[in-house]
PDB file of N, CA and C in Angstrom:
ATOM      1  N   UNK A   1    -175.955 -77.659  83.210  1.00  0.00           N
ATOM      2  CA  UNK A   1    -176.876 -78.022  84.265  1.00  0.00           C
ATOM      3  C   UNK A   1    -178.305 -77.796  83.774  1.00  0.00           C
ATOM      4  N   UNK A   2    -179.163 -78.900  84.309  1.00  0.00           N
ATOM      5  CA  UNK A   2    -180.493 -78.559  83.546  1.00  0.00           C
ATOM      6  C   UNK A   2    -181.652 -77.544  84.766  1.00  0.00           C
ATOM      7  N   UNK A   3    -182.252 -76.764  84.177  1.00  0.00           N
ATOM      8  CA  UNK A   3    -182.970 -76.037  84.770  1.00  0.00           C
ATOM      9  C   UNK A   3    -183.990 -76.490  85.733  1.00  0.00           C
ATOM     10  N   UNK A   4    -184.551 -76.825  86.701  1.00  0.00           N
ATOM     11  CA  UNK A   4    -185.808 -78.053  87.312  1.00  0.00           C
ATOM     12  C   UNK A   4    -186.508 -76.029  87.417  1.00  0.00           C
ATOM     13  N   UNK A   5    -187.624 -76.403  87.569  1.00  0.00           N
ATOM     14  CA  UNK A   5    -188.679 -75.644  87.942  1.00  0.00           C
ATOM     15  C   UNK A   5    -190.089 -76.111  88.740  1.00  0.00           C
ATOM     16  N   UNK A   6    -189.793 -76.021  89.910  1.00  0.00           N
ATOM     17  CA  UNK A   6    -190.727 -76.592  90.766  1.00  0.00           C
ATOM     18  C   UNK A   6    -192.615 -75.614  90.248  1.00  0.00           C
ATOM     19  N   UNK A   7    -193.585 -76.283  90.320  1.00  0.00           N
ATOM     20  CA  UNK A   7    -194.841 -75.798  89.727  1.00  0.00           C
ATOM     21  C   UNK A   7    -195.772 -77.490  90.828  1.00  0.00           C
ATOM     22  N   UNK A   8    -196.925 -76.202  90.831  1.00  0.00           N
ATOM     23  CA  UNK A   8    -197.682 -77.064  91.444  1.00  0.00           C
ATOM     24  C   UNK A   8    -198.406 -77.747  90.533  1.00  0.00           C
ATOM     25  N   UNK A   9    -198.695 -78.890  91.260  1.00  0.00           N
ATOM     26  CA  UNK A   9    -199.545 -79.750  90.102  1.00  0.00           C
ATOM     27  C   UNK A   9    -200.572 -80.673  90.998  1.00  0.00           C
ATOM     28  N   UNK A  10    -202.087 -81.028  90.208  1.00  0.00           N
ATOM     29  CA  UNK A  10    -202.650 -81.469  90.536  1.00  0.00           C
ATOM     30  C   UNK A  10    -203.288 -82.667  89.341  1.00  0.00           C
ATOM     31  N   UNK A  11    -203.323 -83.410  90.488  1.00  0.00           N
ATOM     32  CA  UNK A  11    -203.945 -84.978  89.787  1.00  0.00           C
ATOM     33  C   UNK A  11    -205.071 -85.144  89.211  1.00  0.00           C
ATOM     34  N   UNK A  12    -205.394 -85.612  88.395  1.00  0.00           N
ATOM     35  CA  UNK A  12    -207.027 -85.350  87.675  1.00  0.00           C
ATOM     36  C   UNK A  12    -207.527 -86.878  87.048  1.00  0.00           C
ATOM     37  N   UNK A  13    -208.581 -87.528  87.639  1.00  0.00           N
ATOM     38  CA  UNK A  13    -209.093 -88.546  86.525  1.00  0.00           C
ATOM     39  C   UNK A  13    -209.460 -88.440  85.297  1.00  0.00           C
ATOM     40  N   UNK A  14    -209.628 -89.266  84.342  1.00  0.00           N
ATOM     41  CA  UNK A  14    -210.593 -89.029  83.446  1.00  0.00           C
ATOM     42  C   UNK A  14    -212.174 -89.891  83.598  1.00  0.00           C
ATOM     43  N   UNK A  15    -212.980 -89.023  83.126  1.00  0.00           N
ATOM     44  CA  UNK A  15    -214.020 -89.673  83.383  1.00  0.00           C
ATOM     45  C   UNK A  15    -215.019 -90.943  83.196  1.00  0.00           C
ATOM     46  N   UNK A  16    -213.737 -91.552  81.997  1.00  0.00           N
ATOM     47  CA  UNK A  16    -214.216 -92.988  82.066  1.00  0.00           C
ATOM     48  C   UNK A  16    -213.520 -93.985  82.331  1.00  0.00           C
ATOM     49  N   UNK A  17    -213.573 -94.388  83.718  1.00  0.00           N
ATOM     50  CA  UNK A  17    -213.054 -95.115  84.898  1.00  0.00           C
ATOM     51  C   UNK A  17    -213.736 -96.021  85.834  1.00  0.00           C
ATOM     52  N   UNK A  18    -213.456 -96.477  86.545  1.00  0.00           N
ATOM     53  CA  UNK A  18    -214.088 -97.617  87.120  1.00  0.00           C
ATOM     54  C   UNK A  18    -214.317 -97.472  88.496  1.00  0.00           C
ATOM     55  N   UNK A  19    -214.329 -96.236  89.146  1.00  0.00           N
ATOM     56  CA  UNK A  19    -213.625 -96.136  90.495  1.00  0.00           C
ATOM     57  C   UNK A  19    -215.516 -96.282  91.057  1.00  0.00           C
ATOM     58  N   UNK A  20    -216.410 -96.087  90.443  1.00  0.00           N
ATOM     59  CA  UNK A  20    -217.660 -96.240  90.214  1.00  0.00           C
ATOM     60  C   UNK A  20    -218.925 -97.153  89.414  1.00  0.00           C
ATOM     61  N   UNK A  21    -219.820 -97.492  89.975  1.00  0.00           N
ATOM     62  CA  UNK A  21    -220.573 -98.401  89.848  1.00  0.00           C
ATOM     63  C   UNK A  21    -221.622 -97.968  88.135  1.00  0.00           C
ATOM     64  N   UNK A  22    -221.911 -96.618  88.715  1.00  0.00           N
ATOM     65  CA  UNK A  22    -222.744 -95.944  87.446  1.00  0.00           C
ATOM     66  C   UNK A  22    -222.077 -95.356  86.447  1.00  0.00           C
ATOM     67  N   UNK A  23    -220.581 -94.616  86.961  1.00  0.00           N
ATOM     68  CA  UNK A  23    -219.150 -94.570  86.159  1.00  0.00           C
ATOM     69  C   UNK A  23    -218.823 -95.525  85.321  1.00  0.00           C
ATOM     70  N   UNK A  24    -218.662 -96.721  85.890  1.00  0.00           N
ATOM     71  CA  UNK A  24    -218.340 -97.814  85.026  1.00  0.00           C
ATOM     72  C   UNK A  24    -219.360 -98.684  84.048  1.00  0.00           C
ATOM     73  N   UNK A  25    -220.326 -98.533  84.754  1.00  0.00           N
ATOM     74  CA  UNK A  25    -221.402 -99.022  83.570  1.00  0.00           C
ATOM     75  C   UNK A  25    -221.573 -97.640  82.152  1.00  0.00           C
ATOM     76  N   UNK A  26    -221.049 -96.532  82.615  1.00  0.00           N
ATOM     77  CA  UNK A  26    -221.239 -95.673  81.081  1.00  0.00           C
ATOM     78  C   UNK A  26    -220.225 -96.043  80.466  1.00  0.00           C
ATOM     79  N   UNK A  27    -218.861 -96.335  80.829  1.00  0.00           N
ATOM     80  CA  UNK A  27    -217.909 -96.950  80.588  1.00  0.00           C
ATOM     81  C   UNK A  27    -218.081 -98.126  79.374  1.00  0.00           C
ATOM     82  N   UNK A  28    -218.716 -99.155  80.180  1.00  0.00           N
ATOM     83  CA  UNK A  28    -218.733-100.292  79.508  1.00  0.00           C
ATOM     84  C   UNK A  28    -219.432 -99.944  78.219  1.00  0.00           C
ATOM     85  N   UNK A  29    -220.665 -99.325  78.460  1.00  0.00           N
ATOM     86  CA  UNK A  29    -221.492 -99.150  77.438  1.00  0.00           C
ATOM     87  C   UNK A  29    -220.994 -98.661  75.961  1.00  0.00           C
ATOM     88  N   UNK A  30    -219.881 -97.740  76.555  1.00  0.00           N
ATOM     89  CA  UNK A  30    -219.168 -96.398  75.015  1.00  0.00           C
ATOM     90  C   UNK A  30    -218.244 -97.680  74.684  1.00  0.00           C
ATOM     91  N   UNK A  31    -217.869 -98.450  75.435  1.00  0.00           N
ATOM     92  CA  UNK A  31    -216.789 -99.600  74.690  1.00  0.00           C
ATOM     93  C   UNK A  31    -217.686-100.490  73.563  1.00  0.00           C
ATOM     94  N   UNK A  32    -219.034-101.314  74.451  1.00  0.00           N
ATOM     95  CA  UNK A  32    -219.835-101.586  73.658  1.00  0.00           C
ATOM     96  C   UNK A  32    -220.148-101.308  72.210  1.00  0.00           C
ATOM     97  N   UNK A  33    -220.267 -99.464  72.110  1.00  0.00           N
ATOM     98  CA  UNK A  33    -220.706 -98.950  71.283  1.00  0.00           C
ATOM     99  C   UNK A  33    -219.353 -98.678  70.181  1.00  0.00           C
ATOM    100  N   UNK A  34    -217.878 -98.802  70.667  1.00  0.00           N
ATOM    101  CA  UNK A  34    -217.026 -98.716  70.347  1.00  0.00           C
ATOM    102  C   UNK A  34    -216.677 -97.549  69.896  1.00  0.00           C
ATOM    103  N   UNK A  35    -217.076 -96.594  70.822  1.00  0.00           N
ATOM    104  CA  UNK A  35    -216.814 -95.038  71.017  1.00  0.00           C
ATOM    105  C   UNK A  35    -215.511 -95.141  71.719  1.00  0.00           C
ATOM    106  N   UNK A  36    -214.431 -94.698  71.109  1.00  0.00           N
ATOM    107  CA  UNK A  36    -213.187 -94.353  71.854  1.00  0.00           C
ATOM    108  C   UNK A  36    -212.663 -95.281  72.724  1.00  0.00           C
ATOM    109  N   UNK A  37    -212.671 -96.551  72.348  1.00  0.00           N
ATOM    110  CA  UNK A  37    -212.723 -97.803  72.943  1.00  0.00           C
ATOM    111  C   UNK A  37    -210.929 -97.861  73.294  1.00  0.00           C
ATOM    112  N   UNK A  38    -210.326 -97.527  72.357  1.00  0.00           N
ATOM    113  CA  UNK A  38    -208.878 -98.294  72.230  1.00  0.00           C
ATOM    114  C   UNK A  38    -208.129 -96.719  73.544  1.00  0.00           C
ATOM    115  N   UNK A  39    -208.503 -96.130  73.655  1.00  0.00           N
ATOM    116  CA  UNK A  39    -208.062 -95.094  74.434  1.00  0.00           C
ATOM    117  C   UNK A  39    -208.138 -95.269  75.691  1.00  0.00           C
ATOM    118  N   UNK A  40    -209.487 -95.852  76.283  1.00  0.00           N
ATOM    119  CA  UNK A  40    -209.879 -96.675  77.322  1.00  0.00           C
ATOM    120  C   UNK A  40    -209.407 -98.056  77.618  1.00  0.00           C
ATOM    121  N   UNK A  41    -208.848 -98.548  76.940  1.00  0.00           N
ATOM    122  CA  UNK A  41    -208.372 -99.838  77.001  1.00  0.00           C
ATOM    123  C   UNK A  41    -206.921 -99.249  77.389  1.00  0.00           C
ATOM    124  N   UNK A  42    -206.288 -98.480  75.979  1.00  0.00           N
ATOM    125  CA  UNK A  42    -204.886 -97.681  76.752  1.00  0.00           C
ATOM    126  C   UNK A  42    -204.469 -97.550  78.169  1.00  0.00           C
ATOM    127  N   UNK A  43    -205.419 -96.877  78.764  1.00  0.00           N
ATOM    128  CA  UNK A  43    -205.623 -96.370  79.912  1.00  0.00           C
ATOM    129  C   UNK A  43    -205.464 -97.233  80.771  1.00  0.00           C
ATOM    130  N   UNK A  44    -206.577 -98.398  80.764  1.00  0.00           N
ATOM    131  CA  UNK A  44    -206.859 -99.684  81.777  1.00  0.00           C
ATOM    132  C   UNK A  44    -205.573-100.400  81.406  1.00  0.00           C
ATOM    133  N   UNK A  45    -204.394-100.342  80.722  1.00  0.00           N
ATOM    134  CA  UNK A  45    -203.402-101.289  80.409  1.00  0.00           C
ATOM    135  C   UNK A  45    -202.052-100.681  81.231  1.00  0.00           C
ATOM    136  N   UNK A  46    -202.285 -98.927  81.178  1.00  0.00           N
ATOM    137  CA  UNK A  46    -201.323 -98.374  81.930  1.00  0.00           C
ATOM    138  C   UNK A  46    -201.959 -98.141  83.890  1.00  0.00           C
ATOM    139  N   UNK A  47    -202.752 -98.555  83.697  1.00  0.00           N
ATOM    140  CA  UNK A  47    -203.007 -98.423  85.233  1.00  0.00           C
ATOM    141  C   UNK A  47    -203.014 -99.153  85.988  1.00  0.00           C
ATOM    142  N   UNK A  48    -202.183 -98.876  87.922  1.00  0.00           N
ATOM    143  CA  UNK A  48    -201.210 -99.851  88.415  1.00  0.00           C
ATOM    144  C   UNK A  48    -202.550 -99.770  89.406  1.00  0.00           C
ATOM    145  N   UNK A  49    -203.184 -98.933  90.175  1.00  0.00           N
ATOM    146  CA  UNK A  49    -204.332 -98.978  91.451  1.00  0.00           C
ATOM    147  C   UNK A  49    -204.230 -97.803  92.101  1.00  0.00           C
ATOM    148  N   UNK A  50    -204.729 -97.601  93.258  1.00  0.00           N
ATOM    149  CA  UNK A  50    -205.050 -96.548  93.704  1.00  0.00           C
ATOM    150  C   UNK A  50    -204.419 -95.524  94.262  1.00  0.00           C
ATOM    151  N   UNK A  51    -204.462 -94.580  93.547  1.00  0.00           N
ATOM    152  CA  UNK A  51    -203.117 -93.238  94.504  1.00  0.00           C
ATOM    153  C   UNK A  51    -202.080 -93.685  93.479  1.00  0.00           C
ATOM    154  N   UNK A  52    -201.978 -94.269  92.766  1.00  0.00           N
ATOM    155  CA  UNK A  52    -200.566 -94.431  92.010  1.00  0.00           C
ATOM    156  C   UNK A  52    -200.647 -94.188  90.657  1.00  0.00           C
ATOM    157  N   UNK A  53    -199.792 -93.354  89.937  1.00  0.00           N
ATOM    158  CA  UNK A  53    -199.431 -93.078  88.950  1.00  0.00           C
ATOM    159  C   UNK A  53    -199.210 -94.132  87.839  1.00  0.00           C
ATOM    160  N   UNK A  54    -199.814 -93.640  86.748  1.00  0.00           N
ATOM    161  CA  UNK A  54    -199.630 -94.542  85.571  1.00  0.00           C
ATOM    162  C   UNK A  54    -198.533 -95.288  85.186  1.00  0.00           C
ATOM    163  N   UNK A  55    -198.115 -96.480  84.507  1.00  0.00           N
ATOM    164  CA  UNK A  55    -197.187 -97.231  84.455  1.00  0.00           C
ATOM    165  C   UNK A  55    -197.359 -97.289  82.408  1.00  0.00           C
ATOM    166  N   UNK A  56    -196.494 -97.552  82.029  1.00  0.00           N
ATOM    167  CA  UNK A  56    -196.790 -97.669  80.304  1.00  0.00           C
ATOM    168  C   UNK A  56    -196.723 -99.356  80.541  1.00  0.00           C
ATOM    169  N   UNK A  57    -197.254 -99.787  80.142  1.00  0.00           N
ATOM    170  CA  UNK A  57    -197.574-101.558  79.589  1.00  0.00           C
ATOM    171  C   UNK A  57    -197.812-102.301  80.920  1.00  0.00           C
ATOM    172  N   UNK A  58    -198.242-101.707  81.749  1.00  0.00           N
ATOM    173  CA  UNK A  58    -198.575-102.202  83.060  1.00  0.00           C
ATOM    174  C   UNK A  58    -199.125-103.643  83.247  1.00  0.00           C
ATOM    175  N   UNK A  59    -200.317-103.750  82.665  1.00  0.00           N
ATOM    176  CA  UNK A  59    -200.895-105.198  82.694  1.00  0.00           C
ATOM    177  C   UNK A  59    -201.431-105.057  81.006  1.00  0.00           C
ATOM    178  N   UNK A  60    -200.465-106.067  80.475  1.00  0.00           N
ATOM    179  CA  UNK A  60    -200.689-106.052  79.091  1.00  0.00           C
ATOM    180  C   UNK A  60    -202.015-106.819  78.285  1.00  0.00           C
ATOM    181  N   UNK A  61    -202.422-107.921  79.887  1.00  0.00           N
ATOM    182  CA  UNK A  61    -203.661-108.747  79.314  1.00  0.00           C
ATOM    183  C   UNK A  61    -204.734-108.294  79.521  1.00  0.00           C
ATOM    184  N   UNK A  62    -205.024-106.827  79.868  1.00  0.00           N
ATOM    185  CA  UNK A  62    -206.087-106.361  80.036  1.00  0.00           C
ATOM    186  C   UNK A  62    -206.882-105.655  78.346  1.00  0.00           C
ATOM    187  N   UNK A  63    -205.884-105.972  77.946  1.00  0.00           N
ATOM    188  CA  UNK A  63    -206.314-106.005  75.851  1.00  0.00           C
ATOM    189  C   UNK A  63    -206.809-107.094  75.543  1.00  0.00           C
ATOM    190  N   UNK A  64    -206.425-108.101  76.162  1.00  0.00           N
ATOM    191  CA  UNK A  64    -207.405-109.395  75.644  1.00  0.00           C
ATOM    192  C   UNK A  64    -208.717-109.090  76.292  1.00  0.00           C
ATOM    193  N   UNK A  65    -209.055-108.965  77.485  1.00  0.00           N
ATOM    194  CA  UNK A  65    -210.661-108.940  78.339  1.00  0.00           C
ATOM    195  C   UNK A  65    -211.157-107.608  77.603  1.00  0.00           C
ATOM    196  N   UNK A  66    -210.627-106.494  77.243  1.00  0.00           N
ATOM    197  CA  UNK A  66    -211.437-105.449  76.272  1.00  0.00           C
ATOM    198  C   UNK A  66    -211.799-105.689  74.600  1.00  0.00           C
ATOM    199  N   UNK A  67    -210.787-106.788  74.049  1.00  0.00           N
ATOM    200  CA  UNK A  67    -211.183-107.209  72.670  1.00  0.00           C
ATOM    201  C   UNK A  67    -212.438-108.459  72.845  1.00  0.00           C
ATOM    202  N   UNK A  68    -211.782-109.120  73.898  1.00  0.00           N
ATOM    203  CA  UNK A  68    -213.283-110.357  73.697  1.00  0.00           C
ATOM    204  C   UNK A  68    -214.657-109.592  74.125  1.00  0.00           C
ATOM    205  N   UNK A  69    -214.704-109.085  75.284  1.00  0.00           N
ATOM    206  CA  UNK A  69    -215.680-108.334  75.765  1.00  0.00           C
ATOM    207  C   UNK A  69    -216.240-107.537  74.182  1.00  0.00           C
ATOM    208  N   UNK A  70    -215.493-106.580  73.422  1.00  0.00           N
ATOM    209  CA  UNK A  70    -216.028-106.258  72.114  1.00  0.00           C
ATOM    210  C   UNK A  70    -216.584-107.187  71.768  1.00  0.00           C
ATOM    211  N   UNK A  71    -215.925-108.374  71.369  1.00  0.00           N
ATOM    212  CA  UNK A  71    -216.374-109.526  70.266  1.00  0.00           C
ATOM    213  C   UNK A  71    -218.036-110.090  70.571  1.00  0.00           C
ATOM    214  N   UNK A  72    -217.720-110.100  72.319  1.00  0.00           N
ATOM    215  CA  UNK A  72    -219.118-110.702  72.271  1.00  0.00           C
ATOM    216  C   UNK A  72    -220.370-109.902  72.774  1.00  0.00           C
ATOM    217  N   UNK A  73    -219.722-108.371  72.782  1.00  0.00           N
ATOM    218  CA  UNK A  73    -220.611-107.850  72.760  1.00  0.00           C
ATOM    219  C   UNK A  73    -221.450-107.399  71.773  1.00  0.00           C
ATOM    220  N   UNK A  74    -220.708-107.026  70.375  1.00  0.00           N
ATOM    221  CA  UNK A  74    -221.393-107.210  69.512  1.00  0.00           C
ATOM    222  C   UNK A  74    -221.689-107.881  68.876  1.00  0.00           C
ATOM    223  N   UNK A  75    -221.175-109.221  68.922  1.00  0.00           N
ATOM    224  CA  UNK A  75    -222.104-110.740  68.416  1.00  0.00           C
ATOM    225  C   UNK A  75    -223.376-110.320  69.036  1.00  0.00           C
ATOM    226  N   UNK A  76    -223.608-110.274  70.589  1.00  0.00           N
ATOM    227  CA  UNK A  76    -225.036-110.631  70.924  1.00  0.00           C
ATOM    228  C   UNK A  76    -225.853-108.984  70.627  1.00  0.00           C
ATOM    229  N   UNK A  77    -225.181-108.132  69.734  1.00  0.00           N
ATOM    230  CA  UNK A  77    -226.339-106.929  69.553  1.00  0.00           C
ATOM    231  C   UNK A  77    -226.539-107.399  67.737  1.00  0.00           C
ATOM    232  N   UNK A  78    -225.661-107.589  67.086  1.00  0.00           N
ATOM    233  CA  UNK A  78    -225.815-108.127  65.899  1.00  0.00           C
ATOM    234  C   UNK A  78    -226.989-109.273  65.895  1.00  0.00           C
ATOM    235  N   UNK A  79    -226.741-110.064  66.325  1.00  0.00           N
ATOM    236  CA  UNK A  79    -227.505-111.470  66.918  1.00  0.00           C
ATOM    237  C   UNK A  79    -228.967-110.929  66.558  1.00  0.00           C
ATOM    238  N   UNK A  80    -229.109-109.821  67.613  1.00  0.00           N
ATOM    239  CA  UNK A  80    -230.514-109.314  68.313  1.00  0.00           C
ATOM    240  C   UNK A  80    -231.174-108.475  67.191  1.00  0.00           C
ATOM    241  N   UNK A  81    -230.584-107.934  66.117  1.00  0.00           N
ATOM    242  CA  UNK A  81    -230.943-107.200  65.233  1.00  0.00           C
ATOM    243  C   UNK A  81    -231.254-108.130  64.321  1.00  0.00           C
ATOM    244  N   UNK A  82    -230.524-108.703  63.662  1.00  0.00           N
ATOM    245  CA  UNK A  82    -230.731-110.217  62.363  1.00  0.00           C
ATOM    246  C   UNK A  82    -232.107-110.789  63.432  1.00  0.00           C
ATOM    247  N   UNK A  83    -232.444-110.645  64.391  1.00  0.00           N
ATOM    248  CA  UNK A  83    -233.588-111.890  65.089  1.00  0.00           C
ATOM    249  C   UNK A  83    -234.093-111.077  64.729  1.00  0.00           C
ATOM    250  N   UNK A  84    -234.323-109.527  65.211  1.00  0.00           N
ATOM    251  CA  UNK A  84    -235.995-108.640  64.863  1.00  0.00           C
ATOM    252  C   UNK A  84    -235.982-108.323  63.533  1.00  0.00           C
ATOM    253  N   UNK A  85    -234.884-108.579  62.680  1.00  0.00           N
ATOM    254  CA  UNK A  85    -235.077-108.257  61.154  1.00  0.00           C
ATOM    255  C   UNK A  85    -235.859-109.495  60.920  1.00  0.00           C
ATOM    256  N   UNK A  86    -235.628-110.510  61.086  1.00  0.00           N
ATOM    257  CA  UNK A  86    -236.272-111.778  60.525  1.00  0.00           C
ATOM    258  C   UNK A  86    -237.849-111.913  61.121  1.00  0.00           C
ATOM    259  N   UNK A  87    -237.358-111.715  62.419  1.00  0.00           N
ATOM    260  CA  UNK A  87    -238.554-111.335  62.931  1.00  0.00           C
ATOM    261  C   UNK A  87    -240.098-111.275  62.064  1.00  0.00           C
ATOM    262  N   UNK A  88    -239.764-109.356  61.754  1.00  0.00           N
ATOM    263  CA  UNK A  88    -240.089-108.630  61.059  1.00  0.00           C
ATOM    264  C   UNK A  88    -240.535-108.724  59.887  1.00  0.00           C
ATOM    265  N   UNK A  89    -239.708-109.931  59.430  1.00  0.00           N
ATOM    266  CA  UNK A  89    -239.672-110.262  57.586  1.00  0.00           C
ATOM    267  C   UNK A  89    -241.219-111.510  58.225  1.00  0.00           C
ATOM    268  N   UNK A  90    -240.704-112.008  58.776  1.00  0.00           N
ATOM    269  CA  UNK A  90    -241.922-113.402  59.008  1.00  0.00           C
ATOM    270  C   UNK A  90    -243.168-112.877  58.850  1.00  0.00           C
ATOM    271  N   UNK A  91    -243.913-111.227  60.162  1.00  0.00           N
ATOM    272  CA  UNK A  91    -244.685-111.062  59.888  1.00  0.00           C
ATOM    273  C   UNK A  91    -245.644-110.638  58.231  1.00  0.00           C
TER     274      UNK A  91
END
């Protein structure tokens, strides 16, 4: 027989989540920057909505909207750097 051991437990977010407006824009930004990006994406792939517990492969296409979102986010910061380098070179 297996042992159960009842223990209290409490629920905890992590802090980069969406449940917030200024939350989620620091969010976006560390993805941007591709700080711990694939962990956050993890996360957003296992999560079902509100009050409910994580699911493993929950919504699997939420890896495509976090890789393009990368792609074109740093196209347009790359972009912006090659413009003020050239910029720069002109003057």
């Amino acid at each position: 027989m297996i042992e159960a051991e009842l223990a209290e437990r409490e629920w905890s977010q992590p802090f980069n989540r969406y449940d917030n407006i200024f939350i989620s824009m620091i969010t976006f930004f560390e993805i941007a920057t591709l700080e711990m990006w694939p962990d956050m994406m993890f996360a957003a792939i296992d999560a079902r909505g509100y009050d409910l517990t994580p699911r493993e492969k929950n919504s699997p296409f939420v890896s495509i909207l976090y890789v393009m979102y990368i792609f074109i986010v740093t196209f347009f910061i790359v972009n912006l750097f090659v413009s003020v380098i050239v910029d720069k070179f002109n003057e």
